[in-house]
Protein backbone atom coordinates (compact mmCIF):
# COMPACT_ATOMS: atom_id res chain seq x y z
CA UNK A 1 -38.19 -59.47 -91.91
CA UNK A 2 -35.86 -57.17 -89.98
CA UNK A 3 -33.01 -59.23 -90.68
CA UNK A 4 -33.28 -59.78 -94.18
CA UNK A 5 -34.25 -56.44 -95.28
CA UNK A 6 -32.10 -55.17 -98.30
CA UNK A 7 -30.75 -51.72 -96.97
CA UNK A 8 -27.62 -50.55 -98.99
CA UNK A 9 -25.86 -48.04 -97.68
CA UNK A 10 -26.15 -44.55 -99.12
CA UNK A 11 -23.52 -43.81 -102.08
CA UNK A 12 -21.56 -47.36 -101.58
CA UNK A 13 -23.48 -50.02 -102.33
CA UNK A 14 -24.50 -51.58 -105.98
CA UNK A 15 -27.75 -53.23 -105.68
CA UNK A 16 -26.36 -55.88 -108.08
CA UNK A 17 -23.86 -56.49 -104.82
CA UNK A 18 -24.04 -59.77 -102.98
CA UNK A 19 -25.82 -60.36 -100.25
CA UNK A 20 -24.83 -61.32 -96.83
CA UNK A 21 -25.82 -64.42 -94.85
CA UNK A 22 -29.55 -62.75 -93.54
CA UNK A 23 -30.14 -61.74 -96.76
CA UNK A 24 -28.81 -57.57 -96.02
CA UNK A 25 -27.33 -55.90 -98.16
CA UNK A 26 -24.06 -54.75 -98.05
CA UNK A 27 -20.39 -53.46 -99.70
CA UNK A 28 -17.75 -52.86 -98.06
CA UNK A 29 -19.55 -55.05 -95.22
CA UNK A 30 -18.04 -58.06 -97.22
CA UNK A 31 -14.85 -56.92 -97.66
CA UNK A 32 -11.75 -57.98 -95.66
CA UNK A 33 -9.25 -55.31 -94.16
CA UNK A 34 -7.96 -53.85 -97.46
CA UNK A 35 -11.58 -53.25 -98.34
CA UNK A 36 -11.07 -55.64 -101.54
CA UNK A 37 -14.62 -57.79 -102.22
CA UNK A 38 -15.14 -61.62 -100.10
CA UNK A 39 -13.97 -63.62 -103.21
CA UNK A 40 -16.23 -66.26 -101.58
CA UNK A 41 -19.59 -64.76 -100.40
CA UNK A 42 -21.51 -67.06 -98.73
CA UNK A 43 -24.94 -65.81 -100.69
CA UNK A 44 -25.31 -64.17 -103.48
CA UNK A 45 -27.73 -62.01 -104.79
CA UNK A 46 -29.53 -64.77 -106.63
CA UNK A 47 -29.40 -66.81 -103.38
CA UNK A 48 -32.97 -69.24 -102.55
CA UNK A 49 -35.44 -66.77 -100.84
CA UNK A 50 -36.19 -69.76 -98.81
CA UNK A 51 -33.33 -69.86 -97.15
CA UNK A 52 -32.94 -65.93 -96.37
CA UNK A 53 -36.17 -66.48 -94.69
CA UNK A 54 -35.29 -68.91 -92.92
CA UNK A 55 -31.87 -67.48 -91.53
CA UNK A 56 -34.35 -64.29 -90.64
CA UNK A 57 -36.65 -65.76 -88.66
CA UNK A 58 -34.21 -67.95 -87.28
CA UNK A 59 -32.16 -64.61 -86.07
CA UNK A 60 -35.25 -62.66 -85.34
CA UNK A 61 -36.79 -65.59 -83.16
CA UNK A 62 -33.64 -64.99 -81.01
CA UNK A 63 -34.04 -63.97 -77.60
CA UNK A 64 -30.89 -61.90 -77.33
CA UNK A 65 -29.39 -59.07 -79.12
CA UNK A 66 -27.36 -59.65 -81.93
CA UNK A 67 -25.54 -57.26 -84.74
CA UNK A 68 -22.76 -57.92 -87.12
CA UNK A 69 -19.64 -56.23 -87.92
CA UNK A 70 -17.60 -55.98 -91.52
CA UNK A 71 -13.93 -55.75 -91.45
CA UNK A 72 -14.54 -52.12 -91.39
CA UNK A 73 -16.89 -51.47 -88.23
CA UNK A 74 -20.31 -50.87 -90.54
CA UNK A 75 -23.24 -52.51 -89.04
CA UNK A 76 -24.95 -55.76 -91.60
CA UNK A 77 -27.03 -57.65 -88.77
CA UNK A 78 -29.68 -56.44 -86.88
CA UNK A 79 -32.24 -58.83 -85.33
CA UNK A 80 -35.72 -57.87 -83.75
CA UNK A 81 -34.24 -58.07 -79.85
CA UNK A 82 -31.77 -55.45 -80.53
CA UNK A 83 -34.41 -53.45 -82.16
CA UNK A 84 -36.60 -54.18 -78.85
CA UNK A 85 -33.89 -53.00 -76.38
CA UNK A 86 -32.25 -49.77 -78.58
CA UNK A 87 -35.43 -48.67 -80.78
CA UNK A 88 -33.54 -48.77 -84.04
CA UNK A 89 -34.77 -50.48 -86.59
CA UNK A 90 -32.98 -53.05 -89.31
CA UNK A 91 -33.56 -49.95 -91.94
CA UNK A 92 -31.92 -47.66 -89.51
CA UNK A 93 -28.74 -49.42 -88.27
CA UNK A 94 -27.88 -51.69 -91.27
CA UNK A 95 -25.25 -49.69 -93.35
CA UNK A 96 -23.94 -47.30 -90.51
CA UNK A 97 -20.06 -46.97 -89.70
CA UNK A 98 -20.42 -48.36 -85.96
CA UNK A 99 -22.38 -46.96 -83.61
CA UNK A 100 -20.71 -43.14 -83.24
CA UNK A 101 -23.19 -40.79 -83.67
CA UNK A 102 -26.41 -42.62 -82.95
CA UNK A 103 -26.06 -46.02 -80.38
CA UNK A 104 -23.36 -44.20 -78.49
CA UNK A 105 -22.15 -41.18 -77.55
CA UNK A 106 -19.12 -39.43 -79.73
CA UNK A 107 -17.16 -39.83 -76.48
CA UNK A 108 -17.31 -43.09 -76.17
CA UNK A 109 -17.87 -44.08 -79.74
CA UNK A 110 -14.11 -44.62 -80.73
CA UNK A 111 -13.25 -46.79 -77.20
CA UNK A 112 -16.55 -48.66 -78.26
CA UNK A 113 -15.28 -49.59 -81.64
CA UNK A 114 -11.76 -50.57 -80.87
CA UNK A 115 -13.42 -53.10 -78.08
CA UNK A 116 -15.79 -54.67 -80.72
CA UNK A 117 -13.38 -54.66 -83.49
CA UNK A 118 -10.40 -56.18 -81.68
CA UNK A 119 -11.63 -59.44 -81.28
CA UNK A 120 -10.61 -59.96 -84.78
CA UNK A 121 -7.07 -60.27 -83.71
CA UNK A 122 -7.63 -62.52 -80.82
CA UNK A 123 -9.34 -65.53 -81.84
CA UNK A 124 -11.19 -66.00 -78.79
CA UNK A 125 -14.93 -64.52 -77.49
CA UNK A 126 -14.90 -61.34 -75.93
CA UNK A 127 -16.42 -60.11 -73.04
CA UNK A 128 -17.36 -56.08 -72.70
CA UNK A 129 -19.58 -53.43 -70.78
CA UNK A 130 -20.79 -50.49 -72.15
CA UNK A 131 -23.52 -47.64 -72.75
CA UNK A 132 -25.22 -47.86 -75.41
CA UNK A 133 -27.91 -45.28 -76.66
CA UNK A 134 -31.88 -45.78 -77.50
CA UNK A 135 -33.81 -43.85 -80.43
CA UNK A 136 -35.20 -41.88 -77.63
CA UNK A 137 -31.69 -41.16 -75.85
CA UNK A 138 -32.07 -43.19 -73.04
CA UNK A 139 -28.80 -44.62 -71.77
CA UNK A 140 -28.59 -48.68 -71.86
CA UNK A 141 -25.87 -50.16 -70.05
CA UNK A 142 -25.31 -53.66 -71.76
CA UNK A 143 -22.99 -56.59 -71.96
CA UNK A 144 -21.75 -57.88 -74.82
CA UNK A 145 -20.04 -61.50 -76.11
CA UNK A 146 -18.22 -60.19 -79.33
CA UNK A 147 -16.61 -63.16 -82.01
CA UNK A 148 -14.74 -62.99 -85.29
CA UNK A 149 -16.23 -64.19 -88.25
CA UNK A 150 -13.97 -65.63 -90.71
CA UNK A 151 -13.99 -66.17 -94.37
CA UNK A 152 -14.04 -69.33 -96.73
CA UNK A 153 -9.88 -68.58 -96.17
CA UNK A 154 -9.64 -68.49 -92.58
CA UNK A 155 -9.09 -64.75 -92.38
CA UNK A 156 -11.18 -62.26 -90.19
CA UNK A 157 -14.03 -60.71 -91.92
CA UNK A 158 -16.12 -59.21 -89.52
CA UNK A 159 -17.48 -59.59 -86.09
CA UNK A 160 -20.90 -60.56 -84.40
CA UNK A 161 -21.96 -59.46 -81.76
CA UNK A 162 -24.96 -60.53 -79.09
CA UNK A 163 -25.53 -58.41 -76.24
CA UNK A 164 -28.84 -57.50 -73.63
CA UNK A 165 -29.43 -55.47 -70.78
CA UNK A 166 -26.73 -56.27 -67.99
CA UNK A 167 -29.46 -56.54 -65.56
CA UNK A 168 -31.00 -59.39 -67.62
CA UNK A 169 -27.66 -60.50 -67.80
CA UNK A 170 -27.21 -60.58 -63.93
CA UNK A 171 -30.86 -61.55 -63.54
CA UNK A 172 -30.11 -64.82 -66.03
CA UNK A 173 -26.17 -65.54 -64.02
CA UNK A 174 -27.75 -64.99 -60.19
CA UNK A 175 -30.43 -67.93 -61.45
CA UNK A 176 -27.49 -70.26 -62.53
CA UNK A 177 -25.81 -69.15 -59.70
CA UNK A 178 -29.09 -69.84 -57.18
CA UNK A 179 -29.67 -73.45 -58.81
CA UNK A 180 -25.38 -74.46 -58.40
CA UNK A 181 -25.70 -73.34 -55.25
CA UNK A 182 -28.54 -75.37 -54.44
CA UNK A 183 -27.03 -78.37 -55.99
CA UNK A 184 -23.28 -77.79 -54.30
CA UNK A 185 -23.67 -75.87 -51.26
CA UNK A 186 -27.13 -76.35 -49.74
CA UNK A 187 -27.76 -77.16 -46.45
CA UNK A 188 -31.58 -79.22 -47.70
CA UNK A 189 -32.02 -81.70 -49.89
CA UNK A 190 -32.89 -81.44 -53.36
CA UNK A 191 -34.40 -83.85 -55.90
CA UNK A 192 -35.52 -82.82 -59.33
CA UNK A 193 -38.34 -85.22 -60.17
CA UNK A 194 -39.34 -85.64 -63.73
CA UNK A 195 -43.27 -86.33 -64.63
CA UNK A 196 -42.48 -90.17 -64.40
CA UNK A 197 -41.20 -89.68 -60.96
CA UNK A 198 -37.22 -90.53 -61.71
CA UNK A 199 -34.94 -88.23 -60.31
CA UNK A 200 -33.36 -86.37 -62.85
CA UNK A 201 -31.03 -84.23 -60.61
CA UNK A 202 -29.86 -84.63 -57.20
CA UNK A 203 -27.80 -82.76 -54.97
CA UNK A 204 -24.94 -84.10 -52.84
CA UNK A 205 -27.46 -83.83 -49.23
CA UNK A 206 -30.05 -85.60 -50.74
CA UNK A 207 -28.30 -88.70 -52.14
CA UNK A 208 -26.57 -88.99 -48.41
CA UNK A 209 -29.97 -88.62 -46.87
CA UNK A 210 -30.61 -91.76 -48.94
CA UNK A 211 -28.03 -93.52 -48.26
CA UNK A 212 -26.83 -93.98 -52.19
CA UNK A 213 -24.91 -92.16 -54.57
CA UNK A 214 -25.95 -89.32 -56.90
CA UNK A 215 -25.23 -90.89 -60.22
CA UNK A 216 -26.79 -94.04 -58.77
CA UNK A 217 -30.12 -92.53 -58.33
CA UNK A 218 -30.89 -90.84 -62.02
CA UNK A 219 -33.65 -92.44 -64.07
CA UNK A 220 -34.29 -95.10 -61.04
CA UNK A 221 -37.83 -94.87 -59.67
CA UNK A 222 -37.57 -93.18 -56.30
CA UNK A 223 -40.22 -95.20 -54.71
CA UNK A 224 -37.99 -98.07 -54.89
CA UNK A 225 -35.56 -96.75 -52.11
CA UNK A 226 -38.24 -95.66 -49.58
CA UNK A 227 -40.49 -98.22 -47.49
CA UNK A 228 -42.29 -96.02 -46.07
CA UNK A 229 -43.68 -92.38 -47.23
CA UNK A 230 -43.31 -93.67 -50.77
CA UNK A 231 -47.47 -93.41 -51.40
CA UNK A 232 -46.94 -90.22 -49.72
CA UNK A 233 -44.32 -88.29 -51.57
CA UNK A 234 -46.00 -89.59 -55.68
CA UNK A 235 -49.24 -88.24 -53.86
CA UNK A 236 -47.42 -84.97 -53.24
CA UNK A 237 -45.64 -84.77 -56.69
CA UNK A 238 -48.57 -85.72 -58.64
CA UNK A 239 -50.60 -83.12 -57.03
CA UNK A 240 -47.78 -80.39 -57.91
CA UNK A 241 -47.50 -81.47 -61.30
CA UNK A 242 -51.29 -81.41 -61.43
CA UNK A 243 -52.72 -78.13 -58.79
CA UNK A 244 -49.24 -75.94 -58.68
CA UNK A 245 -46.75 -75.39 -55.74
CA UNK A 246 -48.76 -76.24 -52.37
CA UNK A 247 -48.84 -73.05 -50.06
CA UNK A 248 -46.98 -74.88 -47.12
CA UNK A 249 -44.35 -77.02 -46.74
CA UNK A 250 -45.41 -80.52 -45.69
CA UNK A 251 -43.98 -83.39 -43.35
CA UNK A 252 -43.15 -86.82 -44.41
CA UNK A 253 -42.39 -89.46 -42.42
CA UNK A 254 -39.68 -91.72 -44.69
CA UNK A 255 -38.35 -95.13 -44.08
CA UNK A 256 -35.31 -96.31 -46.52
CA UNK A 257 -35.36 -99.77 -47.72
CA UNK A 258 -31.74 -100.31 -47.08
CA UNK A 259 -31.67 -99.35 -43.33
CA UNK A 260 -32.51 -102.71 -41.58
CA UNK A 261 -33.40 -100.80 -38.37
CA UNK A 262 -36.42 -99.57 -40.04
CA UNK A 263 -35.62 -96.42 -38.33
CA UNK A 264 -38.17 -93.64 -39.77
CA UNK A 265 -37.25 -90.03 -40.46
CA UNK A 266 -39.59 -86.93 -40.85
CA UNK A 267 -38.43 -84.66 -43.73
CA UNK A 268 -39.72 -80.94 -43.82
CA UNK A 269 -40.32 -80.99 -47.70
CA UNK A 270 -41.40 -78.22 -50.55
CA UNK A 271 -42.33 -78.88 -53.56
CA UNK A 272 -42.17 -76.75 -56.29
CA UNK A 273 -43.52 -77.08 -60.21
CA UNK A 274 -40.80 -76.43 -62.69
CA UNK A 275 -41.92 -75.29 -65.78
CA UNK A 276 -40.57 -74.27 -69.06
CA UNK A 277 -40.20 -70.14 -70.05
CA UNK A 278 -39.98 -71.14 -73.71
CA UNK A 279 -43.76 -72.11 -74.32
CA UNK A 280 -46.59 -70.14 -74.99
CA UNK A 281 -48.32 -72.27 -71.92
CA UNK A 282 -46.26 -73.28 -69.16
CA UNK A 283 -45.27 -77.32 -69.40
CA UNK A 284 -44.52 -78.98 -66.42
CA UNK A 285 -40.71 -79.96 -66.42
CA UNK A 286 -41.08 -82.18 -63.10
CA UNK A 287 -41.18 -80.90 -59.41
CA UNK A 288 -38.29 -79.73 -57.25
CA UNK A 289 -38.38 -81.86 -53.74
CA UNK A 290 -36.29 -79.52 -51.29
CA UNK A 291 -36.28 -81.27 -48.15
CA UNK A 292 -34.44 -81.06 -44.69
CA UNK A 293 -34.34 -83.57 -41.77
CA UNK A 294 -36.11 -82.69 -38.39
CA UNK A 295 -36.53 -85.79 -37.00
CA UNK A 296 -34.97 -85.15 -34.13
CA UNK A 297 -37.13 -81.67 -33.44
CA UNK A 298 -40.49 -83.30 -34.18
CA UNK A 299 -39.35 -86.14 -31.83
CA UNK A 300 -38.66 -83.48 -29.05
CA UNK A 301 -42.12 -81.86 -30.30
CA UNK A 302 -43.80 -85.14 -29.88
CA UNK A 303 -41.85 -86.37 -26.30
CA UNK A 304 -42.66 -82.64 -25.41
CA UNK A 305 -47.21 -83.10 -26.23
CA UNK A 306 -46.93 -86.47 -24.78
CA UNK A 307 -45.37 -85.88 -21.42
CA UNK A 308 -47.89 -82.67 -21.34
CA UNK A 309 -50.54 -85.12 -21.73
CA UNK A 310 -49.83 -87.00 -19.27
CA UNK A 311 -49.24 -84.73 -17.00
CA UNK A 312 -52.77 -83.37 -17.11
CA UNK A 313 -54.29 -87.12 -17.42
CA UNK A 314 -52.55 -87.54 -13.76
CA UNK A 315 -53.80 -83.98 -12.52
CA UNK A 316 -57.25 -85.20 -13.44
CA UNK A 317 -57.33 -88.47 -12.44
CA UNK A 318 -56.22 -87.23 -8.80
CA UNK A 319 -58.60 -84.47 -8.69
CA UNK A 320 -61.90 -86.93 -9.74
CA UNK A 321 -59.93 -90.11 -7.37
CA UNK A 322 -60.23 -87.81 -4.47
CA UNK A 323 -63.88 -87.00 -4.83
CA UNK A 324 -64.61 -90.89 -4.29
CA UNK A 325 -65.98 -92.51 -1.37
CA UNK A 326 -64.61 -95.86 -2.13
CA UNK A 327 -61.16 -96.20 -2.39
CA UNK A 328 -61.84 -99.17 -4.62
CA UNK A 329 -63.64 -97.23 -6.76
CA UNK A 330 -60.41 -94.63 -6.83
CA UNK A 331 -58.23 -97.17 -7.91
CA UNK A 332 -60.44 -97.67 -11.00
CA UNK A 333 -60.26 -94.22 -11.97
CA UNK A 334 -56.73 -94.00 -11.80
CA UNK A 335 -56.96 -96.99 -14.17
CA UNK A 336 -59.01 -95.39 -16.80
CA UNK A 337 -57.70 -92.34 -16.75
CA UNK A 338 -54.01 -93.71 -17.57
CA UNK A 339 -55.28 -95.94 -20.39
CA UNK A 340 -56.71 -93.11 -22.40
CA UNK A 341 -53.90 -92.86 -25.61
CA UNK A 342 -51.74 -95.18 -23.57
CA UNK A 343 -52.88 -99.16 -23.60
CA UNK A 344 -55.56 -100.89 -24.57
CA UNK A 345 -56.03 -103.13 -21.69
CA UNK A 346 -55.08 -103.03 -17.88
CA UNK A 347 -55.23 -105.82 -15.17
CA UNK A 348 -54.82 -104.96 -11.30
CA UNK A 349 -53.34 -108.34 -9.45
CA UNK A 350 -52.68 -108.19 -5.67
CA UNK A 351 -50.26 -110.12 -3.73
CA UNK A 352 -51.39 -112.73 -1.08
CA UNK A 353 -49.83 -113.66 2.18
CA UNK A 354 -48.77 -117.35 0.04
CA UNK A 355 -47.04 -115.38 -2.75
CA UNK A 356 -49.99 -116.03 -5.07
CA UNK A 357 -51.48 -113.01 -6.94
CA UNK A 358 -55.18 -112.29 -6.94
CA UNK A 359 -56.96 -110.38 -9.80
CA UNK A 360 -59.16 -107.55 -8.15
CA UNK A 361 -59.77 -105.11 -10.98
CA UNK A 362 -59.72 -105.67 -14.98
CA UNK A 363 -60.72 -103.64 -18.15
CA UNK A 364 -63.12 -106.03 -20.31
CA UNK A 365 -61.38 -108.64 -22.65
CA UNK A 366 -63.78 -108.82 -25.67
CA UNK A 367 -64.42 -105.11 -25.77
CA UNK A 368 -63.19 -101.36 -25.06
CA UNK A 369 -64.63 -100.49 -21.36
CA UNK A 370 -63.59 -99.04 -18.36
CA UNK A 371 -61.80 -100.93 -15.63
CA UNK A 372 -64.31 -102.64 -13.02
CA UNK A 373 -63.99 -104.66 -9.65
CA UNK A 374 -63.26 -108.24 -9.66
CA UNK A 375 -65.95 -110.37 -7.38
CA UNK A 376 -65.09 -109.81 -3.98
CA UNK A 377 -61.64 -111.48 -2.95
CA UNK A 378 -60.34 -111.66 -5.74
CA UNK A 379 -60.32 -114.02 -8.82
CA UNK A 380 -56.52 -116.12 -8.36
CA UNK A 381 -54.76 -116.07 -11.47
CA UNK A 382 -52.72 -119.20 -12.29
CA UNK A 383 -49.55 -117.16 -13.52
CA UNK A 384 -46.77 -119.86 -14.35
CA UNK A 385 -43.10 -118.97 -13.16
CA UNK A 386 -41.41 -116.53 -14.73
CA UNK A 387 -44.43 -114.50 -15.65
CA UNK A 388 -44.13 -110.24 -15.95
CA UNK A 389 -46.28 -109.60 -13.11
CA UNK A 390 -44.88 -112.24 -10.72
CA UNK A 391 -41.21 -110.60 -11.72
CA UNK A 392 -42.64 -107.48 -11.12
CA UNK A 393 -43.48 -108.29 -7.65
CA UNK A 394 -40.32 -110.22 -6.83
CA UNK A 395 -37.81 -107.42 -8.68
CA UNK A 396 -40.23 -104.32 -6.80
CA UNK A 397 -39.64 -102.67 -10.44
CA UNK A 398 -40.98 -102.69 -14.18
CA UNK A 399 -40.95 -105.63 -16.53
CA UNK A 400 -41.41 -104.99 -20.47
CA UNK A 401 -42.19 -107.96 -22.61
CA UNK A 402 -43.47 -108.60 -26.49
CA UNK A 403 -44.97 -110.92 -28.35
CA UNK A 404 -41.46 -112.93 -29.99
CA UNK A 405 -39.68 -113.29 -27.12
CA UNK A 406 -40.27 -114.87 -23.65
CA UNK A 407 -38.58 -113.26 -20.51
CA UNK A 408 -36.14 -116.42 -21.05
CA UNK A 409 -35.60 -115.00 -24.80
CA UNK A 410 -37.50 -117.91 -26.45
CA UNK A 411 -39.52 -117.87 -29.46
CA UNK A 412 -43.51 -118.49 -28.57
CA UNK A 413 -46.20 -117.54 -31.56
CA UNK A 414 -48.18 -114.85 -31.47
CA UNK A 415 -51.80 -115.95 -30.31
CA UNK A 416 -49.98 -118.69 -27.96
CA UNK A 417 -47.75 -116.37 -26.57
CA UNK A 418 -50.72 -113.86 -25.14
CA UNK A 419 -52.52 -117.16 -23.77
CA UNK A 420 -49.51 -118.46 -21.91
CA UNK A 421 -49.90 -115.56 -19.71
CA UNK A 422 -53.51 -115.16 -18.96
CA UNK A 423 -54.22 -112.22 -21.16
CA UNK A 424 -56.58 -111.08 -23.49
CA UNK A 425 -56.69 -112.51 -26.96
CA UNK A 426 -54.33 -110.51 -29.57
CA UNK A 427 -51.94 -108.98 -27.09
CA UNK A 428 -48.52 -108.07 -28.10
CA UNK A 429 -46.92 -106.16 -26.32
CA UNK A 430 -47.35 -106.01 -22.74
CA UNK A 431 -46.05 -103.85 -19.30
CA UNK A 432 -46.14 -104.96 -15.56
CA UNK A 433 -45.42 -102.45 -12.95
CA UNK A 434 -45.23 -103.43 -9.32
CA UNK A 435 -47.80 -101.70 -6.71
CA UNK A 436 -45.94 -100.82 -3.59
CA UNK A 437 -47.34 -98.26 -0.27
CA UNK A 438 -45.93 -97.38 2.97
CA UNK A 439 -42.61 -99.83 2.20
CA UNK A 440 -45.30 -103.07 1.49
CA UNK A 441 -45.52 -104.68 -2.03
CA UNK A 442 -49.05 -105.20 -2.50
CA UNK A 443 -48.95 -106.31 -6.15
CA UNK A 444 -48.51 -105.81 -9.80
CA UNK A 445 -50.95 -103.72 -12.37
CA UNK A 446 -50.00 -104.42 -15.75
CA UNK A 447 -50.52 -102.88 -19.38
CA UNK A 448 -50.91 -104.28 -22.63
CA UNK A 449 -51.44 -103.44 -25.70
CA UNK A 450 -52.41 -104.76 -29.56
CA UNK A 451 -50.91 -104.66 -32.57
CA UNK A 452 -51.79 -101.19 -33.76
CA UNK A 453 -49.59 -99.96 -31.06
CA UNK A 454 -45.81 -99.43 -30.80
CA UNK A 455 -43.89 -101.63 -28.14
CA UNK A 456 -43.76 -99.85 -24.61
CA UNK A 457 -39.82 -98.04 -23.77
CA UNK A 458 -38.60 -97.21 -21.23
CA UNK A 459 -40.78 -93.54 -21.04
CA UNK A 460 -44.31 -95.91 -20.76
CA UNK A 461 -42.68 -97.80 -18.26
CA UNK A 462 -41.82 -94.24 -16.37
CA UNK A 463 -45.23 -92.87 -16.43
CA UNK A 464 -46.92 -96.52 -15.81
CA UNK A 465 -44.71 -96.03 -12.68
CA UNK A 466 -46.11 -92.45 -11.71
CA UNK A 467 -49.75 -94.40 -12.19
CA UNK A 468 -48.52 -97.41 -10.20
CA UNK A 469 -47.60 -95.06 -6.97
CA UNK A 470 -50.84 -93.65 -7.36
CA UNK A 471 -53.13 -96.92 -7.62
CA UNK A 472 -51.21 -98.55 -4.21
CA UNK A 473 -51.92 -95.89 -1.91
CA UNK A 474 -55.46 -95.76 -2.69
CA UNK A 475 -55.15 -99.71 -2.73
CA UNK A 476 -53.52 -99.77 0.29
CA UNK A 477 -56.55 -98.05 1.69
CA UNK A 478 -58.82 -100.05 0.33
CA UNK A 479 -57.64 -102.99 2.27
CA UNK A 480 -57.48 -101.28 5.73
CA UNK A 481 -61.23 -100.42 5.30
């Protein structure tokens, strides 16, 4: 028990003496500045061996530095860590007159001294740098926090001391520095998640990416804010908590609760598993969530694959049209080719000399197929006024529609509202384009898809158009033959 060994100093100390608070021995170490005895000593030498255990394991368990002081500058602490970082033991520094002559240099042993001892007329902690000496004369530069000690009488008895390594020191201050700075200044989110997925701390980015405030959002399940991503991000956590830190971040697509617009955002997101440095096995604290918003770049990203896409799907379907003999038959391909990833179903409806339109091409109702030829002439389709196609035709433009509202803006049910206009059985959402060569409108061709699929904007309606100038000139052919 380094701290508690009993090591009087040579020619000064009685061993009937009192002890000190770890159980050392010591004289003069007691004594206040006129060297006269503590009249109070906190143990004495019949003190409970219980307790000086205690107080030494509880200062040798310590994982800093720490010595103590007597009015006089001789040394009556000494705990395992300074022992670790100097070399000396408890026998060999207990009892000496400061550190001159073996923990510092002679030069600097007086300037040493007055720093540590002069807290004792400032009642306030002290801050100091200095070089201190190993057993094997290595030079330690270390920082100190230096306090008076007082007695039962309020008067200054001695001082303690705790010190380490200043680069532990700056190691320990740049990590409280790193985690205000993420908290304060960082440009990403961050959520400290405990194991029962609360947020224990959150940073001023992340509580305005969720629309709330930061005190609002401690201890309150985090899953309740999101509607969608929530499965997603306790998927991610628990597999932190349980696997470690993933190797790359990941991208969640997140939906808050309070936005009525349903809007969704995709957060770039790390996770990383905190753990405690105090346990002989590492126990998970919770996870870190750092997180940033690039919606708006994986938007462009996906805008940017999708018009590629498309691109190619038109390149193709021109290359394979022009390779057919029937321009009937091109018109199908144009068809098919412009479905893939785009619609589910397609119609082709060509205008008559009476106004009427005539269905001449179709993709199957009941089941996924390609597009195929109507009997010859045409099946009429009994559109009623008002219809997409028919405003198509008469407006020579595009005409978006979805199940909810009628081109009027009234409400029509769901399975009613696809029957009212002739098409297939679970349609929702639905796109007529109108089919015009050499300055003739020759019809509509129209789009539609189910309820797995997004409504069409005004991009589908762009590339329907690219397909649309496409399918009337090899239409238009198709009736001159």
């Amino acid at each position: 028990m380094s701290a508690a060994r009993q090591v009087p100093r040579q020619g000064t100390q009685d061993p009937q003496e009192p002890s000190g608070q770890d159980g050392t021995r010591h004289g003069p170490a007691a004594a206040g500045r006129g060297g006269d005895p503590d009249p109070q000593p906190e143990f004495s030498s019949s003190a409970d061996p219980a307790d000086t255990d205690l107080l030494t394991a509880i200062l040798d368990g310590m994982d800093v530095a720490l010595c103590a002081f007597d009015a006089d500058g001789t040394v009556t602490h000494w705990n395992r860590e300074a022992e670790k970082i100097l070399g000396w033991t408890a026998e060999e520094a207990v009892g000496r007159q400061g550190f001159a002559g073996w923990a510092v240099r002679e030069a600097d042993a007086d300037e040493v001294r007055d720093q540590l001892l002069s807290v004792m007329d400032r009642p306030r902690r002290r801050v100091h740098e200095f070089a201190l000496l190993t057993k094997d004369g290595r030079r330690v530069l270390v920082r100190t926090q230096s306090a008076v000690v007082s007695d039962p009488d309020g008067e200054p008895a001695g001082v303690y001391c705790a010190f380490s390594e200043v680069h532990t020191q700056i190691e320990l201050e740049r990590s409280l520095a790193l985690s205000e700075a993420l908290f304060d200044d960082a440009p990403w989110g961050v959520i400290v998640i405990d194991a029962d997925l609360r947020p224990a701390v959150v940073n001023g980015v992340a509580a305005r990416s969720l629309h709330t405030g930061r005190e609002s959002l401690l201890g309150r399940p985090i899953a309740e804010l999101l509607r969608d991503g929530a499965e997603e991000l306790e998927s991610a956590v628990h597999h932190v908590l349980g696997e470690g830190t993933p190797q790359a971040p990941v991208e969640l697509w997140i939906s808050l609760r309070e936005d009525e617009t349903g809007a969704r955002s995709c957060w770039r997101s790390t996770f990383l598993r905190l753990g405690s440095p105090l346990g002989e096995e590492p126990v998970p604290l919770g996870v870190a969530w750092l997180f940033q918003d690039v919606t708006e770049t994986k938007q462009a990203e996906q805008e940017s694959a999708l018009l590629r896409f498309r691109g190619n799907q038109l390149r193709r379907a021109s290359r394979t049209a022009a390779e057919c003999d029937d321009p009937m038959e091109a018109v199908t391909v144009h068809l098919d080719f412009a479905l893939a990833g785009f619609a589910d179903h397609a119609l082709i409806d060509v205008a008559t000399r009476d106004g009427r339109l005539v269905r001449v091409a179709a993709t199957p109702t009941d089941a996924a197929g390609p597009c195929v030829p109507s009997e010859p002439g045409g099946i009429p389709v009994g559109y009623d006024e008002g219809h997409p196609a028919l405003q198509a035709v008469n407006r020579c433009g595009s005409v978006r529609t979805s199940v909810g509202r009628a081109p009027e803006g009234a409400e029509v049910e769901g399975e009613r509202w696809a029957e009212a206009r002739r098409w297939p059985k679970g349609t929702v959402h639905g796109l007529s384009t109108v089919l015009r060569s050499r300055g003739r409108t020759l019809g509509a061709v129209t789009f539609l898809r189910g309820p797995s699929r997004r409504h069409f904007d005004r991009a589908d309606a762009a590339y329907a158009e690219e397909v649309a100038v496409r399918i009337a000139a090899a239409l238009d052919l198709a009736q001159q033959l």
